[in-house]
N, C-alpha and C. Protein backbone atom coordinates (compact mmCIF):
# COMPACT_ATOMS: atom_id res chain seq x y z
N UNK A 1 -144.23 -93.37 100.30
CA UNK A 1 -145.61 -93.57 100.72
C UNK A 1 -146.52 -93.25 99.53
N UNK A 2 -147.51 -94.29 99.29
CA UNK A 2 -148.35 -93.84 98.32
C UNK A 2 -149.27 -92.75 98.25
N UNK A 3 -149.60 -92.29 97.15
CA UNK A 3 -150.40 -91.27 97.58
C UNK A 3 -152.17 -90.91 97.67
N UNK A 4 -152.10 -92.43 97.86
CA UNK A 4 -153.66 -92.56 98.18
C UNK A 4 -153.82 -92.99 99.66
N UNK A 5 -152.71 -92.72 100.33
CA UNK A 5 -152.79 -93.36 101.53
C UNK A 5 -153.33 -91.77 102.69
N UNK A 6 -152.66 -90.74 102.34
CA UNK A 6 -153.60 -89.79 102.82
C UNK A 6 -154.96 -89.98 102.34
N UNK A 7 -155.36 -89.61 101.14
CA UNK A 7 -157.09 -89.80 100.68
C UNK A 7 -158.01 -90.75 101.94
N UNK A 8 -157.09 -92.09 101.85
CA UNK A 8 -157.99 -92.73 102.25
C UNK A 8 -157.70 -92.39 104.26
N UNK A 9 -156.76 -91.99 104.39
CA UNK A 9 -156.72 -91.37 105.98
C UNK A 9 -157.99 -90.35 106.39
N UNK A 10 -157.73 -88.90 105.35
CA UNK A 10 -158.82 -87.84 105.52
C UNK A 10 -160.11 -89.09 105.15
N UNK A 11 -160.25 -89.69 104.43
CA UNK A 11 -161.98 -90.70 104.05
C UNK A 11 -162.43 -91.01 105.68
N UNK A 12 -161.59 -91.51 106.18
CA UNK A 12 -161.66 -92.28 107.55
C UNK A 12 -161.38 -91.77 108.38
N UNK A 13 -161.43 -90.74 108.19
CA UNK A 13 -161.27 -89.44 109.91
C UNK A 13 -162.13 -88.50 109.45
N UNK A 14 -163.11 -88.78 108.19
CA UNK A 14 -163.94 -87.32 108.22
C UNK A 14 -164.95 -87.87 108.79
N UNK A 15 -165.49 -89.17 109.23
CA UNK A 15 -166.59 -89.83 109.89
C UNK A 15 -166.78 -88.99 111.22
N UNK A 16 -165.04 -89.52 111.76
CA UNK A 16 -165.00 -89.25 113.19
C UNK A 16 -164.95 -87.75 113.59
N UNK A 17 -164.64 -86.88 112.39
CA UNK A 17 -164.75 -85.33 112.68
C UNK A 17 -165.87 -84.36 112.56
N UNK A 18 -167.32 -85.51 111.78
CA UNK A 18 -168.58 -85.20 111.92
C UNK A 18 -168.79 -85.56 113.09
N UNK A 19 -168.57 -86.63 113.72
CA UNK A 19 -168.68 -87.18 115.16
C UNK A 19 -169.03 -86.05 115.95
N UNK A 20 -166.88 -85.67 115.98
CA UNK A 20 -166.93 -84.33 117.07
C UNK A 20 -167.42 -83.19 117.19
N UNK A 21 -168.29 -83.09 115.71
CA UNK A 21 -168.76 -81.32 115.49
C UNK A 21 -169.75 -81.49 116.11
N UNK A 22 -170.50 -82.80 116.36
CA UNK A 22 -171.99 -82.56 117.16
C UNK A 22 -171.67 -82.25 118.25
N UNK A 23 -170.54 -81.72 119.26
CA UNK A 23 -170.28 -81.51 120.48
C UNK A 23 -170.32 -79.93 120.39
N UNK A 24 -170.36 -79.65 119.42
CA UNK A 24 -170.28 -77.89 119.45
C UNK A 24 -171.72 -77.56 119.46
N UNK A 25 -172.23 -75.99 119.59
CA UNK A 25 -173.11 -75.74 119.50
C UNK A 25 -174.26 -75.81 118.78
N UNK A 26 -175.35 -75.90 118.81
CA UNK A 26 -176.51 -76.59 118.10
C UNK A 26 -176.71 -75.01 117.12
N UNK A 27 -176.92 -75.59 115.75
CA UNK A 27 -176.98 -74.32 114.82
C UNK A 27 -175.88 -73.66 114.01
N UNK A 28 -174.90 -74.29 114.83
CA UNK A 28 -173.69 -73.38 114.46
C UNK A 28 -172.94 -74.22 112.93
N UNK A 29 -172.32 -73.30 112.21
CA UNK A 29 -171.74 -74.15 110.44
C UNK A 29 -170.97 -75.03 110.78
N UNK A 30 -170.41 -74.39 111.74
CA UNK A 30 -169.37 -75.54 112.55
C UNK A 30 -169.73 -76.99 112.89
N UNK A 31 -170.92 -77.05 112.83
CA UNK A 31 -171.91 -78.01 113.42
C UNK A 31 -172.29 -79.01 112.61
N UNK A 32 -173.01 -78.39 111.39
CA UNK A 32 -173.71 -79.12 110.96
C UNK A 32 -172.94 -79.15 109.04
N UNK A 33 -172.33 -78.19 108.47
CA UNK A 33 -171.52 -78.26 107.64
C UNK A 33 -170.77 -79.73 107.66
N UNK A 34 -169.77 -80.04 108.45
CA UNK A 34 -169.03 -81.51 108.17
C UNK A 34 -170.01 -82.65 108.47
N UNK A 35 -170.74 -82.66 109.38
CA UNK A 35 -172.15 -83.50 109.34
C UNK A 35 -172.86 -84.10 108.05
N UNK A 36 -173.18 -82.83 107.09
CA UNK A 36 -174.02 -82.60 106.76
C UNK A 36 -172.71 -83.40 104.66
N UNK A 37 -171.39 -82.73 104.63
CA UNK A 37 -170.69 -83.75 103.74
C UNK A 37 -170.33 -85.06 104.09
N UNK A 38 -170.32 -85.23 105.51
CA UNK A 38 -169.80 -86.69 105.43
C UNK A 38 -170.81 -87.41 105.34
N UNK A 39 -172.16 -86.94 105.92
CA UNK A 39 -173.38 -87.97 105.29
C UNK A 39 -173.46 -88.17 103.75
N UNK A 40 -173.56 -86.99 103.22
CA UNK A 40 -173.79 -87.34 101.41
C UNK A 40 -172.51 -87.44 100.77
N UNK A 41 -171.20 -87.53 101.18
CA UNK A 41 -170.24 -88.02 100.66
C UNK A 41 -169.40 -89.21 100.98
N UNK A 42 -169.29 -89.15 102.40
CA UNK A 42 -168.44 -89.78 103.16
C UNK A 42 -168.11 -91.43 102.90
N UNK A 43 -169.50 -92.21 103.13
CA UNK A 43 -169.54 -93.71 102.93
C UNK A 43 -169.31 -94.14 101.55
N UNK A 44 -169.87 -93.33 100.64
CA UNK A 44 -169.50 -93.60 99.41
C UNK A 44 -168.53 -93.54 98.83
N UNK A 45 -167.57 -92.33 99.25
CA UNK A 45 -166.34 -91.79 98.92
C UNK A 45 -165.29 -93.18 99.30
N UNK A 46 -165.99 -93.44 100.35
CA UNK A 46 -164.76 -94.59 101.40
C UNK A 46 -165.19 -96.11 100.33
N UNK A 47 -166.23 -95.97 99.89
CA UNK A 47 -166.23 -97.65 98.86
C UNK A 47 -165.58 -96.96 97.69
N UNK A 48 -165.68 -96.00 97.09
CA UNK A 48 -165.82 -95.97 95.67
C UNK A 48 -164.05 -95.84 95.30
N UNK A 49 -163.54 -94.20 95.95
CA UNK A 49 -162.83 -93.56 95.42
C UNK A 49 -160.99 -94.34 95.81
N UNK A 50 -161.02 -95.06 97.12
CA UNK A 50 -159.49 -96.01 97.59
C UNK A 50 -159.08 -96.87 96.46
N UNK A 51 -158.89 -96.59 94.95
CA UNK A 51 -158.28 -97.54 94.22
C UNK A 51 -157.07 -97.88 94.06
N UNK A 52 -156.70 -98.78 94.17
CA UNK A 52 -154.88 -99.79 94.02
C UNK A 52 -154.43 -98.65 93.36
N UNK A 53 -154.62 -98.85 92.06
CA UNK A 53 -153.58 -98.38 91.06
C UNK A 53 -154.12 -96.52 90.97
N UNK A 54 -154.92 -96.17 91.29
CA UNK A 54 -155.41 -94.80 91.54
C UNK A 54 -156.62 -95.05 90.57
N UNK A 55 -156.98 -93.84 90.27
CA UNK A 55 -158.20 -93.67 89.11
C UNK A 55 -157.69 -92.58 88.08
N UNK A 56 -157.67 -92.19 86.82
CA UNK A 56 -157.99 -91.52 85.54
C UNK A 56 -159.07 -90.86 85.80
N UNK A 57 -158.88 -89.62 85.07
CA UNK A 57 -159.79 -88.89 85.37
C UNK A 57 -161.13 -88.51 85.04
N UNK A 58 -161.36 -89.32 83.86
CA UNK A 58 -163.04 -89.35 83.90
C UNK A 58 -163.45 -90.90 85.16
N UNK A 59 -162.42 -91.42 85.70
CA UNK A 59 -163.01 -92.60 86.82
C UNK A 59 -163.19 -91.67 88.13
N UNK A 60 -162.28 -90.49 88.29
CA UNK A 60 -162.35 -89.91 89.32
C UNK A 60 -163.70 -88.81 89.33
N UNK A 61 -164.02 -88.70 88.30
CA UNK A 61 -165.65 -87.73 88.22
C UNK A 61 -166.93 -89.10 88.34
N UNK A 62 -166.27 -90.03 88.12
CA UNK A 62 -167.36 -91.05 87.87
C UNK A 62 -167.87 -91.40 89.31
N UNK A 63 -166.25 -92.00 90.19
CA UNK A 63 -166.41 -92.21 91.55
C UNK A 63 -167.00 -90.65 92.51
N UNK A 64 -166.62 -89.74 92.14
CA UNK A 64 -167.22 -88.49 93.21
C UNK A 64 -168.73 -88.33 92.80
N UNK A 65 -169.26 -88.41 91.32
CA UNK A 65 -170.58 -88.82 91.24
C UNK A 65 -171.89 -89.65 91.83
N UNK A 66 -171.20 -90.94 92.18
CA UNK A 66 -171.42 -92.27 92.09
C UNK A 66 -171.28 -91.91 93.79
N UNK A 67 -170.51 -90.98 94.46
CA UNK A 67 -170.21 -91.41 95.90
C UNK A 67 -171.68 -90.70 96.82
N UNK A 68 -172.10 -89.78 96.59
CA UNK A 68 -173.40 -88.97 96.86
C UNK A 68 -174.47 -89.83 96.90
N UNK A 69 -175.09 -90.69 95.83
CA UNK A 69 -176.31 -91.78 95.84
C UNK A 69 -176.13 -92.86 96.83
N UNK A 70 -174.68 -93.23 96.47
CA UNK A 70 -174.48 -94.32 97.44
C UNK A 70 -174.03 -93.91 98.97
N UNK A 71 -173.91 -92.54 99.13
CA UNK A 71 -173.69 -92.55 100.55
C UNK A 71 -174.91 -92.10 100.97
N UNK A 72 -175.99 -91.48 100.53
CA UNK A 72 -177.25 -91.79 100.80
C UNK A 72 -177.97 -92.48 101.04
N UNK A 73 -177.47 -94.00 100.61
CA UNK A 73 -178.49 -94.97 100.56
C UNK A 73 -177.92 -95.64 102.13
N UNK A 74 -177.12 -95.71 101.89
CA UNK A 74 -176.64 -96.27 103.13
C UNK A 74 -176.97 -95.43 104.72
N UNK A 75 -177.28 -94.06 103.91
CA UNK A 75 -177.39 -92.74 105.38
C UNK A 75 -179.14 -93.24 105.70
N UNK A 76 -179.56 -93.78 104.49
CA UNK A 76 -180.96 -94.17 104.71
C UNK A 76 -181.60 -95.19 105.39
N UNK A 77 -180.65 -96.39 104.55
CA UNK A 77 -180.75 -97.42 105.61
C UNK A 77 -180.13 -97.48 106.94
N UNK A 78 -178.98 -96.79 107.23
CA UNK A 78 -179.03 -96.62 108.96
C UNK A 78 -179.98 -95.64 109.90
N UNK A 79 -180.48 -94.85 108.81
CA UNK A 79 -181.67 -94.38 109.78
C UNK A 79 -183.06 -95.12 109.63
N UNK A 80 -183.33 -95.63 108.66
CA UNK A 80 -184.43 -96.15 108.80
C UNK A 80 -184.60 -97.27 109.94
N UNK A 81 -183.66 -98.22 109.99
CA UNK A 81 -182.85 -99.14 110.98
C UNK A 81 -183.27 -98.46 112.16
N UNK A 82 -182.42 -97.12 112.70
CA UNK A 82 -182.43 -96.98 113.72
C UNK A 82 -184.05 -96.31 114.33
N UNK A 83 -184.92 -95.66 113.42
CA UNK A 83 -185.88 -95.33 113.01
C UNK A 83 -187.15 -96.68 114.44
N UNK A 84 -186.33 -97.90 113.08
CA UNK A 84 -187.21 -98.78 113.36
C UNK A 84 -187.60 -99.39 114.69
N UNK A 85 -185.74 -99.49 115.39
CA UNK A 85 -185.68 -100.11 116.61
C UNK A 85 -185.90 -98.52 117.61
N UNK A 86 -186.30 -97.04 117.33
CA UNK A 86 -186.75 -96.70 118.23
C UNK A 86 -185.64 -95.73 119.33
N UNK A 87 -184.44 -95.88 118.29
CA UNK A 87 -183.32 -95.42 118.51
C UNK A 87 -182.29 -94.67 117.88
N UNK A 88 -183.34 -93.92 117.43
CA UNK A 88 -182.49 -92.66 116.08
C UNK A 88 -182.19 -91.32 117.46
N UNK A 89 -180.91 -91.25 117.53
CA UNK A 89 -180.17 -89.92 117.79
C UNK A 89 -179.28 -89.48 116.36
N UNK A 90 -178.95 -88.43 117.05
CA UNK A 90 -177.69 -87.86 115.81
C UNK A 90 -176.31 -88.98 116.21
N UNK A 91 -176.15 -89.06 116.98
CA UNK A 91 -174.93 -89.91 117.90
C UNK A 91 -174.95 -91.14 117.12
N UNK A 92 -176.33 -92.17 117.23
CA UNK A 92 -176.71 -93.31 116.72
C UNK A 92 -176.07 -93.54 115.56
N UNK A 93 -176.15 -92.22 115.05
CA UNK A 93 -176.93 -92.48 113.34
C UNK A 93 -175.07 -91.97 112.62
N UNK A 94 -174.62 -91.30 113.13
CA UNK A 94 -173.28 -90.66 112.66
C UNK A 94 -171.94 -91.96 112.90
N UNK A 95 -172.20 -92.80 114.34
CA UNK A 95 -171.08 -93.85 114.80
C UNK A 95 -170.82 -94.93 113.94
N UNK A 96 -172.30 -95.33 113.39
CA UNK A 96 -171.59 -96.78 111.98
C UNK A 96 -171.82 -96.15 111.40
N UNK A 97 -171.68 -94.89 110.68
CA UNK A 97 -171.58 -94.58 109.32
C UNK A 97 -170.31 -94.56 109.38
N UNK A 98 -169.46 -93.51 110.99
CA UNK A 98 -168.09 -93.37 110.22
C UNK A 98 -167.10 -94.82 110.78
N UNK A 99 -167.59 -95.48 111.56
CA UNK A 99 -166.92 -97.14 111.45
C UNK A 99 -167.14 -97.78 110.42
N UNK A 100 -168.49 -97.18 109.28
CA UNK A 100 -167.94 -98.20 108.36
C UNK A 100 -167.49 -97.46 107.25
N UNK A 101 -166.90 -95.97 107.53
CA UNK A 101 -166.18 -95.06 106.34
C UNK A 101 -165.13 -96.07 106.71
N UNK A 102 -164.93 -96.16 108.09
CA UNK A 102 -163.33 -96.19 108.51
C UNK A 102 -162.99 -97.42 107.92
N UNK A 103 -163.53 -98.72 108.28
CA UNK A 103 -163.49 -100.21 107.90
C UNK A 103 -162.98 -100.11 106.52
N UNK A 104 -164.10 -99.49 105.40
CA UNK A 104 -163.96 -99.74 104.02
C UNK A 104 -162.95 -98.48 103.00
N UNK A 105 -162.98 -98.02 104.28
CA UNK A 105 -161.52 -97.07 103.50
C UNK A 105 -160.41 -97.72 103.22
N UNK A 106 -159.89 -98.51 104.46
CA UNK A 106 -158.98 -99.21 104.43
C UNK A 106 -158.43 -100.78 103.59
N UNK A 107 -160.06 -100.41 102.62
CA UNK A 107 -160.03 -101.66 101.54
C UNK A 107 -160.07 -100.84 100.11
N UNK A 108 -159.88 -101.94 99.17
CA UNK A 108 -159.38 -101.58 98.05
C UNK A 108 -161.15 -100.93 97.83
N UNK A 109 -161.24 -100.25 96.74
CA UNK A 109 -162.65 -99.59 96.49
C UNK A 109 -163.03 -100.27 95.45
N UNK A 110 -164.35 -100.88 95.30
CA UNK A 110 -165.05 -101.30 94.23
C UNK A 110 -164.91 -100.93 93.06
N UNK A 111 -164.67 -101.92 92.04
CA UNK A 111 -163.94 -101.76 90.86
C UNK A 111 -165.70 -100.83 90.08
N UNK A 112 -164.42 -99.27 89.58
CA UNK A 112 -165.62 -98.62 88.51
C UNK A 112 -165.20 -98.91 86.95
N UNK A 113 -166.24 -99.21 86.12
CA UNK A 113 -166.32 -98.87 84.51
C UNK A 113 -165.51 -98.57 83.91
N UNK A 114 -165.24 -97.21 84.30
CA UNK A 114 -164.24 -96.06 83.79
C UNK A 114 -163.03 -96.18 84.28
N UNK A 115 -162.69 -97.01 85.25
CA UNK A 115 -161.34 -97.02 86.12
C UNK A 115 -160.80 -98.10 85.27
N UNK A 116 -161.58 -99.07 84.84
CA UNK A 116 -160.82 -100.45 83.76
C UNK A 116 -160.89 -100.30 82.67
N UNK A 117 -161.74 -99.00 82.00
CA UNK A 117 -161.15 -99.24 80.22
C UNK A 117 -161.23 -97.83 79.77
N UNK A 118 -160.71 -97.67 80.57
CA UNK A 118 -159.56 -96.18 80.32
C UNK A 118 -160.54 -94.82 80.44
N UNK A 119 -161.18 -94.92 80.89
CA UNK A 119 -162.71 -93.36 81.47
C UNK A 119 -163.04 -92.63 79.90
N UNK A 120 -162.69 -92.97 79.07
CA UNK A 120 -163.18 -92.35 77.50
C UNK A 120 -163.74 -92.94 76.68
N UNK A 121 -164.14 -94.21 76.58
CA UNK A 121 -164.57 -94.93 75.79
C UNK A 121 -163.55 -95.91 75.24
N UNK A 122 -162.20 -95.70 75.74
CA UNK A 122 -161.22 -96.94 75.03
C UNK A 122 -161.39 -98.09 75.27
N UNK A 123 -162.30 -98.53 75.49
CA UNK A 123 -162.42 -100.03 75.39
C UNK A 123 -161.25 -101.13 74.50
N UNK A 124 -161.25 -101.98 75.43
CA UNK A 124 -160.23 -103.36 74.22
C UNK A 124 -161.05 -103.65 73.31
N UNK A 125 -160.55 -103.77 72.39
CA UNK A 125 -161.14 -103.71 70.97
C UNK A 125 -162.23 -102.86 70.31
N UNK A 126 -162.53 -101.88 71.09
CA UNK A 126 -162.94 -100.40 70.36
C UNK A 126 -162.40 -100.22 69.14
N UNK A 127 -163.02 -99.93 67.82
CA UNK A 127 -162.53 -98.97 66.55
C UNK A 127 -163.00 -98.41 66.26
N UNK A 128 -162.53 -97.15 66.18
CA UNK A 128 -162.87 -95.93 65.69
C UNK A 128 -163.76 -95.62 64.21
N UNK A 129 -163.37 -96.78 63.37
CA UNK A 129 -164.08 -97.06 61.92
C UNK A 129 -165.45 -97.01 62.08
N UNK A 130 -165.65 -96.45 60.93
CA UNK A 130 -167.26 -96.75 60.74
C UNK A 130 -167.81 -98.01 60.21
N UNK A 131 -168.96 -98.28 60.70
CA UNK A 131 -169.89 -99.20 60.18
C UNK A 131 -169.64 -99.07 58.92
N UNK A 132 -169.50 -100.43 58.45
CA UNK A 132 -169.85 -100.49 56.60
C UNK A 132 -171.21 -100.00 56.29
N UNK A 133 -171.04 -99.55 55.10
CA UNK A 133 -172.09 -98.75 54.69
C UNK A 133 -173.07 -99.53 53.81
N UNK A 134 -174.38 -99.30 53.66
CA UNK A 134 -175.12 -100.16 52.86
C UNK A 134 -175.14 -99.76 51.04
N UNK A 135 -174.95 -100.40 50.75
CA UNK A 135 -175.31 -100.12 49.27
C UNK A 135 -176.60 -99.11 49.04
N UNK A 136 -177.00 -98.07 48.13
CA UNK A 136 -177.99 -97.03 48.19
C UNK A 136 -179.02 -97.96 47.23
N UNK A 137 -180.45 -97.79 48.65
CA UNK A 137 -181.84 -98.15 47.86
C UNK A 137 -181.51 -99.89 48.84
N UNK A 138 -180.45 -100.39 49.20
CA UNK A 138 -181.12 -101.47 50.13
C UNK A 138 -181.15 -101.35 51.60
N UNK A 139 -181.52 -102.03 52.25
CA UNK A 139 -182.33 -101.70 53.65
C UNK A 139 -181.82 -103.01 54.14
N UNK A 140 -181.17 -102.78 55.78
CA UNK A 140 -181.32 -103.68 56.76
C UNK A 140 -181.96 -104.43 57.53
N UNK A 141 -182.25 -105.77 57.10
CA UNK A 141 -183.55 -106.25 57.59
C UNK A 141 -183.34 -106.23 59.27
N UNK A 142 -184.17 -106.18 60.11
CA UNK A 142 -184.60 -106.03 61.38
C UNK A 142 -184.35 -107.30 62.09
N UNK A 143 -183.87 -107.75 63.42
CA UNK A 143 -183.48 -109.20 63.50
C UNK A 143 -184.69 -109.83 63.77
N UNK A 144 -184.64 -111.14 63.04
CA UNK A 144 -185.94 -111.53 63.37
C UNK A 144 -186.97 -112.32 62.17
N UNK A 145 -186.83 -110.53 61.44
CA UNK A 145 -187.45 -111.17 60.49
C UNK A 145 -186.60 -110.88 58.83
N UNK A 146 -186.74 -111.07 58.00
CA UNK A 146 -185.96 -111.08 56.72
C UNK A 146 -187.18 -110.18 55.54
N UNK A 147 -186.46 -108.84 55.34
CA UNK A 147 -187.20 -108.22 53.88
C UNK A 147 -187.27 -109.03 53.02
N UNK A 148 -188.38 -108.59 52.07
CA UNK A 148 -188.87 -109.70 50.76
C UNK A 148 -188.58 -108.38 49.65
N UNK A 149 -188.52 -109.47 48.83
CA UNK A 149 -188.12 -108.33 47.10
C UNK A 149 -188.80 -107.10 47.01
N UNK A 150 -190.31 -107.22 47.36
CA UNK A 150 -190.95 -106.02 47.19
C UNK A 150 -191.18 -105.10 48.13
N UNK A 151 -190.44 -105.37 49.52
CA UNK A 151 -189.33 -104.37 50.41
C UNK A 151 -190.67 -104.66 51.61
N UNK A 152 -191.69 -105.38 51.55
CA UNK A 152 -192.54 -105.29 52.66
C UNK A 152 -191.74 -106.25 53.66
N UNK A 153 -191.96 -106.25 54.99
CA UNK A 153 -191.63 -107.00 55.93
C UNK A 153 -191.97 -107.88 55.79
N UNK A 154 -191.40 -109.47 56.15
CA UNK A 154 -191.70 -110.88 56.46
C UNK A 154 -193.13 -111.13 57.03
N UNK A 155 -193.06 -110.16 58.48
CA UNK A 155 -194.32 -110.32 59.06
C UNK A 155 -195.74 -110.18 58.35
N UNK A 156 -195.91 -109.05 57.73
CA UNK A 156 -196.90 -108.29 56.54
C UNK A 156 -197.10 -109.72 55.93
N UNK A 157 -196.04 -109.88 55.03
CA UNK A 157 -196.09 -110.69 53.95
C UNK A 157 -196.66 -112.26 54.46
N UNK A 158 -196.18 -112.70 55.62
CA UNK A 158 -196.51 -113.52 55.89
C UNK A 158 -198.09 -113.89 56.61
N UNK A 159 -198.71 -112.71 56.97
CA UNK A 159 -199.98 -112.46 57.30
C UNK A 159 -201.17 -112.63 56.60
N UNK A 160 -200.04 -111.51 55.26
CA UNK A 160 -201.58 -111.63 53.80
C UNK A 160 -201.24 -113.13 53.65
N UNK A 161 -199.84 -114.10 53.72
CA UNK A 161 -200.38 -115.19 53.02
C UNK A 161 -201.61 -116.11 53.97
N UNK A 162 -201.66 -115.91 56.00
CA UNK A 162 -202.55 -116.86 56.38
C UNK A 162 -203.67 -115.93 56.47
N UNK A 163 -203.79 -114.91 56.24
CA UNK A 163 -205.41 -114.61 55.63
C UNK A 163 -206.10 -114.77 54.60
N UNK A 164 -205.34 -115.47 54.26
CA UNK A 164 -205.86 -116.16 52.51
C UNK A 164 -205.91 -114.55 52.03
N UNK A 165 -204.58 -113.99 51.81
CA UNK A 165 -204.75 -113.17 50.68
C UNK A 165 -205.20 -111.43 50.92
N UNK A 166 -205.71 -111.59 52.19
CA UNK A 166 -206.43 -110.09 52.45
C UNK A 166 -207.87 -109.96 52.38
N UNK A 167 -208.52 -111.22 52.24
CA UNK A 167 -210.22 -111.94 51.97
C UNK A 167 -211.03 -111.61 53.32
């Protein structure tokens, strides 16, 4: 059995175990503690972190990063939603978040950055070499425009010539 197949089990039963804590007493850690991670982790965790081949470990700081904003946004737009139509409970607002932890757990997770070219900067065709260096006393012209012999910019130069000169 793979071993992202728990991950993505606990992803998709922590919806339904914020569910059940709202049945306990009002106030209590018990209560509002798993509530309170599966909203700012939960939906995001369930797109980001279910990858095929797993994640490397700057992809796995990238995805637990990345899972907080985006499970916010989504905690936002189902309340604003429910807000709108006039029908915000805790009940409302907790049931498609964790149907759609559950749904998108069970899919591969949105391809991250860091998960395809290796979480350090290894990019395909990355080299480590430095930039060639300029010869000392010449200067890189700017794109665009091209330095003149006496090191002023194109633009300059080309200004004094349609002002007749600086007149």
């Amino acid at each position: 059995m793979p071993k992202e197949i728990p991950l993505r089990a606990a992803v998709a039963l922590s919806g339904w175990v914020a569910l059940a804590a709202t049945l306990l007493p009002g106030g209590s850690p018990a209560r509002w503690v798993p509530v309170l991670l599966f909203v700012c982790f939960g939906p995001g965790l369930a797109l980001l972190h279910p990858q095929p081949e797993g994640l490397r470990p700057g992809a796995r700081l990238e995805a637990f990063a990345l899972a907080a904003p985006i499970s916010l946004s989504i905690g936002v737009l189902t309340a604003t939603s429910l807000f709108l139509v006039r029908g915000f409970t805790v009940t409302a607002f907790l049931l498609p978040l964790a149907a759609f932890a559950t749904v998108v757990a069970a899919l591969p997770g949105l391809p991250l950055p860091a998960a395809t070219r290796g979480a350090a900067g290894r990019a395909r065709g990355f080299s480590r070499e430095a930039p060639p260096a300029t010869p000392a006393g010449e200067t890189v012209p700017r794109s665009g425009s091209e330095g003149t012999a006496d090191g002023a910019s194109g633009d300059a130069a080309g200004r004094a010539q349609h002002d007749g000169g600086g007149r």
